[in-house]
Protein backbone atom coordinates (compact mmCIF):
# COMPACT_ATOMS: atom_id res chain seq x y z
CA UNK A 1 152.66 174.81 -78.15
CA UNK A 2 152.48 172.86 -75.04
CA UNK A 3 152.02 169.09 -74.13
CA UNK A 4 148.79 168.60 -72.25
CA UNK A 5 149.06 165.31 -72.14
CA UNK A 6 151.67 164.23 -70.21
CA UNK A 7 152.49 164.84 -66.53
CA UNK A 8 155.82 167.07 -67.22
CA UNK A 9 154.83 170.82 -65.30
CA UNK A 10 158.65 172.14 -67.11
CA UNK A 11 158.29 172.81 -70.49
CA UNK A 12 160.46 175.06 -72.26
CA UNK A 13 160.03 175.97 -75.95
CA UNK A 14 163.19 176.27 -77.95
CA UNK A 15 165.19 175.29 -80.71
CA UNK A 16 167.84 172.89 -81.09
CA UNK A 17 170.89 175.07 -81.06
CA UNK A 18 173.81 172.41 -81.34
CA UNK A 19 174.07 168.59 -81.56
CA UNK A 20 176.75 166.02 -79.99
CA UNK A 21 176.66 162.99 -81.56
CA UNK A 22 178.42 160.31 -80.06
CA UNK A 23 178.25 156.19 -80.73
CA UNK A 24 175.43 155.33 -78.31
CA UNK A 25 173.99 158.80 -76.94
CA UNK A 26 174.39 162.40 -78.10
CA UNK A 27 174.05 165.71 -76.28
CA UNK A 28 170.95 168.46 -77.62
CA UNK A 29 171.74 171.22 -76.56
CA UNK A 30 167.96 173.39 -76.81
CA UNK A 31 167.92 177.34 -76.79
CA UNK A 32 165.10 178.92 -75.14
CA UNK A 33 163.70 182.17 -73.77
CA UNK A 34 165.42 181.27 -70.25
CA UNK A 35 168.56 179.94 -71.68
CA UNK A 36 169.95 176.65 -72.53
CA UNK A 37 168.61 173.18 -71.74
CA UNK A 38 170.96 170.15 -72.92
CA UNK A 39 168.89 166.72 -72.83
CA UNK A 40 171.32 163.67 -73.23
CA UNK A 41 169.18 161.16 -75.34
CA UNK A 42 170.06 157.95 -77.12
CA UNK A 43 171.35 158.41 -80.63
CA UNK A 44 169.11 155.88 -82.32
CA UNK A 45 166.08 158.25 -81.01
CA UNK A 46 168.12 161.40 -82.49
CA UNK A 47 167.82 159.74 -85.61
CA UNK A 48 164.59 158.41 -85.12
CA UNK A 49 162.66 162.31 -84.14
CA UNK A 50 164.89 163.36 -87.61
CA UNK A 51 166.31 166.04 -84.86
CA UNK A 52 168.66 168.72 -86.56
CA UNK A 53 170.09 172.05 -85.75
CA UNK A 54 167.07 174.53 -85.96
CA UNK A 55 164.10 172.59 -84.87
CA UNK A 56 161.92 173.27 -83.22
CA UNK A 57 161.01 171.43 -79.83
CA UNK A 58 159.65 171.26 -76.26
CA UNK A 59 162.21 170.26 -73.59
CA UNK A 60 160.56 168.53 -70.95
CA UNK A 61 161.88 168.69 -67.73
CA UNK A 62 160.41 165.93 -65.08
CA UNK A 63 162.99 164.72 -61.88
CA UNK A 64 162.89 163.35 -58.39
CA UNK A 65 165.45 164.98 -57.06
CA UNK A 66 167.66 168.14 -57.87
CA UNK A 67 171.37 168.17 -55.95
CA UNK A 68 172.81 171.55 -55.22
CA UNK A 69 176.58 171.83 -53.94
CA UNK A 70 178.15 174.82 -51.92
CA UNK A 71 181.27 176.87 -53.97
């Protein structure tokens, strides 16, 4: 499945693997063929999409600007 209808090129297929809940926002963490994707979103909306461990979902990725650091 992929959204057509949105202007998001990244979309990765997975499944939610874990779920950090916290007061205001939690951490999804989403397992996919090319590894892990965590998506902080508010907790209301986990609620809201009835998100648990095991479904199914697109992550979709969409940003202005990606840092990168030297180690």
């Amino acid at each position: 499945m992929s959204i057509e209808a949105i202007n998001v090129r990244n979309q990765f297929r997975g499944h939610i693997k874990e779920i950090i809940t916290g007061p205001v926002v939690s951490e999804v963490e989403v397992e996919t063929p090319f590894g892990i994707v965590t998506s902080v979103i508010t907790t209301r909306s986990v609620r809201d999409l009835n998100l648990v461990v095991g479904t199914e979902v697109v992550a979709l990725v969409k940003s202005t600007e990606v840092a990168l650091a030297i180690i």
